[in-house]
Every structure is written in C-alpha cells, then in structure tokens.
C-alpha atoms as a PDB file:
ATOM      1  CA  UNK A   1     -11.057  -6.228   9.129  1.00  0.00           C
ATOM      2  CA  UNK A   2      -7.742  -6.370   7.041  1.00  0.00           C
ATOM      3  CA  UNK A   3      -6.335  -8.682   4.746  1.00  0.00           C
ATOM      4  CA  UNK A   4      -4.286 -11.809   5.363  1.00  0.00           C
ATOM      5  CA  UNK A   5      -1.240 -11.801   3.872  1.00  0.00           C
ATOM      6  CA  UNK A   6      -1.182 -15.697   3.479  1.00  0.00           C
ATOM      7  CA  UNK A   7      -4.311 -15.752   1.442  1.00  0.00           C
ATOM      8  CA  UNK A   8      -3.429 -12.782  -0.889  1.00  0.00           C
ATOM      9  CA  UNK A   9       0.736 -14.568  -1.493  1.00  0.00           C
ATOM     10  CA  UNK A  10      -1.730 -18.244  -2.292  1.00  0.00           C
ATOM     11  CA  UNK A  11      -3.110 -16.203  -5.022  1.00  0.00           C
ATOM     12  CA  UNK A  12      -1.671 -15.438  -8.704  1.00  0.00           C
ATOM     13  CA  UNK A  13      -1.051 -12.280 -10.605  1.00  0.00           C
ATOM     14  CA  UNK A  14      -4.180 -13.542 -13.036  1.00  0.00           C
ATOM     15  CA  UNK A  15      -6.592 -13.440  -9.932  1.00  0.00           C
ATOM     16  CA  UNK A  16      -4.974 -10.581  -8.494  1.00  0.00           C
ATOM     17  CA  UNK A  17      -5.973  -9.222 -12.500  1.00  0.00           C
ATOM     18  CA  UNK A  18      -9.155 -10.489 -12.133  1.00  0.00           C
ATOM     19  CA  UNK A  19     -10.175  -8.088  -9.412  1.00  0.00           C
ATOM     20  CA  UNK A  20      -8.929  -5.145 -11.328  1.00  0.00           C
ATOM     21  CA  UNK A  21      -5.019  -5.111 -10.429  1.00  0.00           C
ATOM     22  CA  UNK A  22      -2.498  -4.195 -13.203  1.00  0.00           C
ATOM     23  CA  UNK A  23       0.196  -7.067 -13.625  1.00  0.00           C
ATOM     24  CA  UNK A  24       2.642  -4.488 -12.355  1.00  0.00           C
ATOM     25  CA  UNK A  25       0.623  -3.853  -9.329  1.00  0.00           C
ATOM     26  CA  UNK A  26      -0.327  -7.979  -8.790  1.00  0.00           C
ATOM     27  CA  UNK A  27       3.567  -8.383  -8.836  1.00  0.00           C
ATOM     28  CA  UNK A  28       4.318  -5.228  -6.313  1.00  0.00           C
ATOM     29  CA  UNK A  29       0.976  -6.545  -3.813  1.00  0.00           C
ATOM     30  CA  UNK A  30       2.171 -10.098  -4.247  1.00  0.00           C
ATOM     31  CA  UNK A  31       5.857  -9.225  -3.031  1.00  0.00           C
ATOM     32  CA  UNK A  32       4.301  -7.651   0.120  1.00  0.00           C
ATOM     33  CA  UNK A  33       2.545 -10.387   0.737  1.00  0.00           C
ATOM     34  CA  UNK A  34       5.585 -12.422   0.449  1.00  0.00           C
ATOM     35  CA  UNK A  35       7.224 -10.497   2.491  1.00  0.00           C
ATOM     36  CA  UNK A  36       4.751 -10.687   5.561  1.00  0.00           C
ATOM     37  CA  UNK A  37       4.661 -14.667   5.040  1.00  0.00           C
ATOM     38  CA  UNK A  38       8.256 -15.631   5.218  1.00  0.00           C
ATOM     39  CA  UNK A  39       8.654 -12.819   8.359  1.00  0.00           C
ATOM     40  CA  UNK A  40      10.598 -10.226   6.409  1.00  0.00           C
ATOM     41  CA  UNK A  41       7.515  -8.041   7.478  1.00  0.00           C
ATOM     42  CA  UNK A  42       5.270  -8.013  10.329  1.00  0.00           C
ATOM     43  CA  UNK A  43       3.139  -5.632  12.102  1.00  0.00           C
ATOM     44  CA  UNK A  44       4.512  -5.771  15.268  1.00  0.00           C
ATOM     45  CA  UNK A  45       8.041  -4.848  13.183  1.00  0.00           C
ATOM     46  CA  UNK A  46       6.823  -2.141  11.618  1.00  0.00           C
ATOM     47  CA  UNK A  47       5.115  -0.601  14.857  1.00  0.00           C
ATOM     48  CA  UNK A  48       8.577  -0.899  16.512  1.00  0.00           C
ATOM     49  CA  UNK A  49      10.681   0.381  13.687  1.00  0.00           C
ATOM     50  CA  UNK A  50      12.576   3.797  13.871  1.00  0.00           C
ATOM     51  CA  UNK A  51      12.180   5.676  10.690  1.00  0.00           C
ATOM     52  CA  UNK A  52      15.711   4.422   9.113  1.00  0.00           C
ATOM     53  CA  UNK A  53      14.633   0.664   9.279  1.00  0.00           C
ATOM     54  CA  UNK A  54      11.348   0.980   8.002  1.00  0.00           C
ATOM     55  CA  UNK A  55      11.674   3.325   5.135  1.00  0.00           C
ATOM     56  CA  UNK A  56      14.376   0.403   4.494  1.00  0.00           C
ATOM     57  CA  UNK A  57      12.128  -2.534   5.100  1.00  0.00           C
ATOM     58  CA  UNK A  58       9.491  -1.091   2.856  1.00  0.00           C
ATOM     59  CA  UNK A  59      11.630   0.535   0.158  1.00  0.00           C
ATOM     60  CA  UNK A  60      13.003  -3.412   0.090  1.00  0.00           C
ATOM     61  CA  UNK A  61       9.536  -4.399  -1.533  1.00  0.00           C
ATOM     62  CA  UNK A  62       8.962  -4.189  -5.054  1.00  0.00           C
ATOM     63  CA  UNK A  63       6.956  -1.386  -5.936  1.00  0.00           C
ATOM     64  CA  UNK A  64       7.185   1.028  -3.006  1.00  0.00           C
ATOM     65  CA  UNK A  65       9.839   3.619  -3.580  1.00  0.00           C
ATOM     66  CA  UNK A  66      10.488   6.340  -0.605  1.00  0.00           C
ATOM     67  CA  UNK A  67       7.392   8.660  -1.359  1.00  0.00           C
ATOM     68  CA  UNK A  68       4.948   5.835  -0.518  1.00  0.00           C
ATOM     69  CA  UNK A  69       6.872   4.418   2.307  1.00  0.00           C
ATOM     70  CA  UNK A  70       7.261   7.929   3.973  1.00  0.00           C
ATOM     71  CA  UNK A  71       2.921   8.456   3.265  1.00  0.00           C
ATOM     72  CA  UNK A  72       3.050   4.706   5.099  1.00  0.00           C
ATOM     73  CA  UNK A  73       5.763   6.250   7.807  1.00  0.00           C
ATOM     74  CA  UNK A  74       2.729   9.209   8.370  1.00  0.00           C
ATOM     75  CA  UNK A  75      -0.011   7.081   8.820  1.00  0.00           C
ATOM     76  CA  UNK A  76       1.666   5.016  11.181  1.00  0.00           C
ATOM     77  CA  UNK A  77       2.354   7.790  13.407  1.00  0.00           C
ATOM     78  CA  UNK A  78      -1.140   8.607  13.488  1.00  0.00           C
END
C-alpha cells in the first residue's frame, strides 16, 4: 500500500502539520507530490532512470539534496 500522490498535493501544509510534519517538511512532501501530479515524476521514470537523470530529477525537488537522493538511488537498486 503506498501513498497517492494526488491526495497528499489536494492537501495543505496545515494538514500536512496536523499529522506531525514540520512546515519545512509539508512544503518539501508537498513539492514531491507536485511533482508526481503534473508528470515531472513517475515511477515508471524513476525505475528507468540512469543514475545522472535521477539524482537530477530528485535533487530538482525541494528538500532532497544529493545525500537523500543517492540513499533513494540505493534502495532502488535493491
């Protein structure tokens, strides 16, 4: 069971709050969100991504610097 991006990007950072997210992290989960909804991001994508474009295509959301999106790149692999 995951989440779907389209209900998390209908929410705002005050429910996003309300569930125990900082505003700084509402604002950096919303942007992912966004990104999945307009087609920025997708799944299949990011399974067919080399390891340039998708430290790119995640480094492009707000929040996730290069640490986090090479963890992400790992568990991917897995």
């Amino acid at each position: 069971m995951g989440v779907c991006p389209d209900a998390v990007h209908s929410l705002n950072e005050d429910s996003l709050r309300e569930v125990g997210l900082s505003y700084r992290k509402a604002s950096y989960v919303l942007d992912l969100a966004a990104h999945f909804v307009d087609g920025r991001l997708s799944t299949p994508q990011i399974m067919n991504m080399n390891d340039t474009e998708l430290l790119q295509s995640l480094t492009a959301v707000h929040g996730i610097g290069k640490l986090l999106a090479k963890i992400q790149q790992d568990l991917i692999l897995l």
